[in-house]
Protein backbone atom coordinates (compact mmCIF):
# COMPACT_ATOMS: atom_id res chain seq x y z
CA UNK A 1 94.36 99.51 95.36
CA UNK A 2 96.05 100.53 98.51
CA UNK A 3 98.05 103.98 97.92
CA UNK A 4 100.77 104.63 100.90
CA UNK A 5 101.42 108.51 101.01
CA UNK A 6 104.17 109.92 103.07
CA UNK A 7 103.86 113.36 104.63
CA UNK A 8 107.27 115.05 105.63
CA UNK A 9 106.33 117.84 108.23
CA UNK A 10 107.86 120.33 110.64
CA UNK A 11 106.31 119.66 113.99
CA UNK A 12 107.09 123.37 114.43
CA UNK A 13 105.74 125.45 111.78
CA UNK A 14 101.63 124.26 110.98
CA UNK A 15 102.72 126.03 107.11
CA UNK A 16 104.69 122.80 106.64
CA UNK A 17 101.51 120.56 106.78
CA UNK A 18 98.44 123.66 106.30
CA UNK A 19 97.62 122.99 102.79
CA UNK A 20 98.08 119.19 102.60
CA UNK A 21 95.07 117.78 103.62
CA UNK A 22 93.30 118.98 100.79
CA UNK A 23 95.63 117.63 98.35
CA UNK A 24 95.59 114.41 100.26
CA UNK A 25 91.57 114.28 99.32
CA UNK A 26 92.32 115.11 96.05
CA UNK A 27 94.68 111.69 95.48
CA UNK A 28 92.64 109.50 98.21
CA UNK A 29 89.83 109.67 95.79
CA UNK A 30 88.92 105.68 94.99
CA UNK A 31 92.00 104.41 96.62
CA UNK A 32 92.30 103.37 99.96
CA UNK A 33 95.42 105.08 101.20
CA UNK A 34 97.95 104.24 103.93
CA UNK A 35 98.82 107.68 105.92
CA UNK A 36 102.54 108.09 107.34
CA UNK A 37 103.78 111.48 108.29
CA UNK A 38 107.29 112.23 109.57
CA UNK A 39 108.93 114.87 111.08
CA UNK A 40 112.99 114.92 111.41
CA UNK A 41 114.72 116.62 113.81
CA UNK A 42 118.33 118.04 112.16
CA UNK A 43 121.23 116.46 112.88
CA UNK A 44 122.72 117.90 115.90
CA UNK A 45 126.07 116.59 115.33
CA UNK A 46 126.81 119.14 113.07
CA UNK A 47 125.32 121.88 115.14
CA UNK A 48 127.38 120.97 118.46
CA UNK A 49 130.90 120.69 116.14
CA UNK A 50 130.03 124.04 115.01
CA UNK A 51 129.14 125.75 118.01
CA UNK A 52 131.94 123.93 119.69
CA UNK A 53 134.44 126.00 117.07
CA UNK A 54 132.18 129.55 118.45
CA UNK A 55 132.44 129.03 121.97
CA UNK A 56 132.87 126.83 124.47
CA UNK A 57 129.38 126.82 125.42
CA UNK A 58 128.59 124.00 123.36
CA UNK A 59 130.73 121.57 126.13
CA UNK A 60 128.17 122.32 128.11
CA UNK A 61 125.45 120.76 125.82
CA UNK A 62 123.99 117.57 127.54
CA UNK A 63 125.16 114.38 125.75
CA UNK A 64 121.50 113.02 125.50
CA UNK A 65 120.14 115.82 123.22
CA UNK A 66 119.83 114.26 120.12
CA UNK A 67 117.38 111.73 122.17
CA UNK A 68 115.81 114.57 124.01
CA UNK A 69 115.12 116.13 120.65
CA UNK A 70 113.49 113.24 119.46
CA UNK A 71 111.04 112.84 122.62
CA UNK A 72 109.81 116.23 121.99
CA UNK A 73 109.46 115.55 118.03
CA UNK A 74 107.75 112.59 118.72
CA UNK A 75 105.61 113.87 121.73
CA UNK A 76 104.60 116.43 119.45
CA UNK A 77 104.11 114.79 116.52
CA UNK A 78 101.42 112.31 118.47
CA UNK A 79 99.65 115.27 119.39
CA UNK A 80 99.47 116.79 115.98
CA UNK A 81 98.39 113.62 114.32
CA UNK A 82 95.39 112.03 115.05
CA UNK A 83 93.19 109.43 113.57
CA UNK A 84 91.02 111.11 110.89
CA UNK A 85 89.17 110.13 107.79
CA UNK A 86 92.58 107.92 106.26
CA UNK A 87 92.07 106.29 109.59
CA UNK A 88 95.02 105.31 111.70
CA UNK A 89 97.71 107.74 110.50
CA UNK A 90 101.62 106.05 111.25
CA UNK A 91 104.34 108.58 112.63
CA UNK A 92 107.42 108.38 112.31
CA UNK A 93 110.73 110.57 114.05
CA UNK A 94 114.05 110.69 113.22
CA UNK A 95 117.08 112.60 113.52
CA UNK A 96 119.50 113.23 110.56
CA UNK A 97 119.83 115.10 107.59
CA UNK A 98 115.70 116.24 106.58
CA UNK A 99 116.27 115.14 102.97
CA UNK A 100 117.68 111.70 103.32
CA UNK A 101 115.67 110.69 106.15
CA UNK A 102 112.42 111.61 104.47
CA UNK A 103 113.65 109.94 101.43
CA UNK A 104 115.04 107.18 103.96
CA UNK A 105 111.52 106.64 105.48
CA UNK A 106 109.52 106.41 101.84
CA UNK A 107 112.14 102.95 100.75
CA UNK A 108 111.13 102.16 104.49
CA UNK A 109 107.66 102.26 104.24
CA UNK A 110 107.17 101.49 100.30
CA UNK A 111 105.33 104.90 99.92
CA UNK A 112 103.66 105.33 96.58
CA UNK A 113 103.63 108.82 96.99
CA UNK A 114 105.10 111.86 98.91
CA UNK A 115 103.65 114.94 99.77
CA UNK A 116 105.14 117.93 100.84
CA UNK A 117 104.83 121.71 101.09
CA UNK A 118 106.75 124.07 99.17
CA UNK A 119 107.76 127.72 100.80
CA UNK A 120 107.09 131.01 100.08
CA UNK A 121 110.30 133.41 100.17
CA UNK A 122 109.71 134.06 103.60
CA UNK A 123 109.32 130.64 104.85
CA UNK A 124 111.66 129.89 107.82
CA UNK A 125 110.85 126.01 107.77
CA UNK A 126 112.57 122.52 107.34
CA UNK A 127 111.87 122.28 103.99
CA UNK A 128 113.92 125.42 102.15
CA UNK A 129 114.91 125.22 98.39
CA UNK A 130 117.49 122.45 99.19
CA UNK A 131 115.90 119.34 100.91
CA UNK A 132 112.60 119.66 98.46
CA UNK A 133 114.88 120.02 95.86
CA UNK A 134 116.61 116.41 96.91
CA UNK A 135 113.58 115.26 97.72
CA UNK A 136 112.11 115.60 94.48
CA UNK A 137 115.25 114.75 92.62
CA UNK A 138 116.11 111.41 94.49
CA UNK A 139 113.01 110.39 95.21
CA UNK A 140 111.74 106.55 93.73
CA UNK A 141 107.93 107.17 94.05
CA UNK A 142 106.16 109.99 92.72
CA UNK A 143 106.58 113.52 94.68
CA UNK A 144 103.76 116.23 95.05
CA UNK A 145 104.95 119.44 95.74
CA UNK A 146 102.03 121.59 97.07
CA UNK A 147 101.88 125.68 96.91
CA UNK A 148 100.15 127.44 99.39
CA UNK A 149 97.59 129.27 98.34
């Protein structure tokens, strides 16, 4: 049996992806498994609109930055994933809102399984109370919420 496991991750905090591996041992056991991670870069939309409103600053903002954004997610993303023992490991970038996208890429990919990290209080990454939440709530395949230890 083939099990495809998605892995949501912030390219730029290592706590969003830290524990994970060990989990991912855990369910690989006797399956072969399928590897996808993805990292999603907020929408920026909402963030220019916003700052627009503040100051007038945000004018100034270069009209390609949602697709600069997702050159440096990506760029970093290949660097941070490399072929290991699940063997070729498919990454995947997008811009949006974090919950839907990650839930957009599992119907996408037909992942069996997601994986993601939960926060501790103090956590300042992607994944706060809210997306997992939605993630686990909407999900259609089977979500594994990991704690750090």
């Amino acid at each position: 049996m083939t099990l495809k496991i998605l892995v949501p991750i912030d390219v730029e905090e290592p706590r969003s992806w830290s524990a994970v591996l060990p989990e991912l041992r855990q369910h690989a056991k006797g399956n072969k498994v399928e590897l996808s991670v993805v990292t999603v870069v907020p929408d920026l939309g909402t963030v220019i609109a916003q700052a627009a409103q503040a100051a007038p600053l945000a004018s100034a903002l270069p009209a390609d930055l949602k697709e600069r954004a997702l050159a440096v997610a990506r760029d970093r993303l290949e660097n941070l994933v490399q072929t290991d023992e699940f063997g070729t490991i498919q990454k995947v970038a997008r811009s949006g809102t974090i919950y839907s996208e990650i839930l957009h890429t599992a119907e996408e990919l037909s992942s069996d399984l997601i994986v993601l990290m939960s926060h501790l209080p103090d956590f300042g990454d992607y994944l706060l109370g809210p997306n997992a939440a939605k993630i686990v709530r909407h999900a259609r395949c089977s979500v594994l919420v990991v704690r750090p230890k």
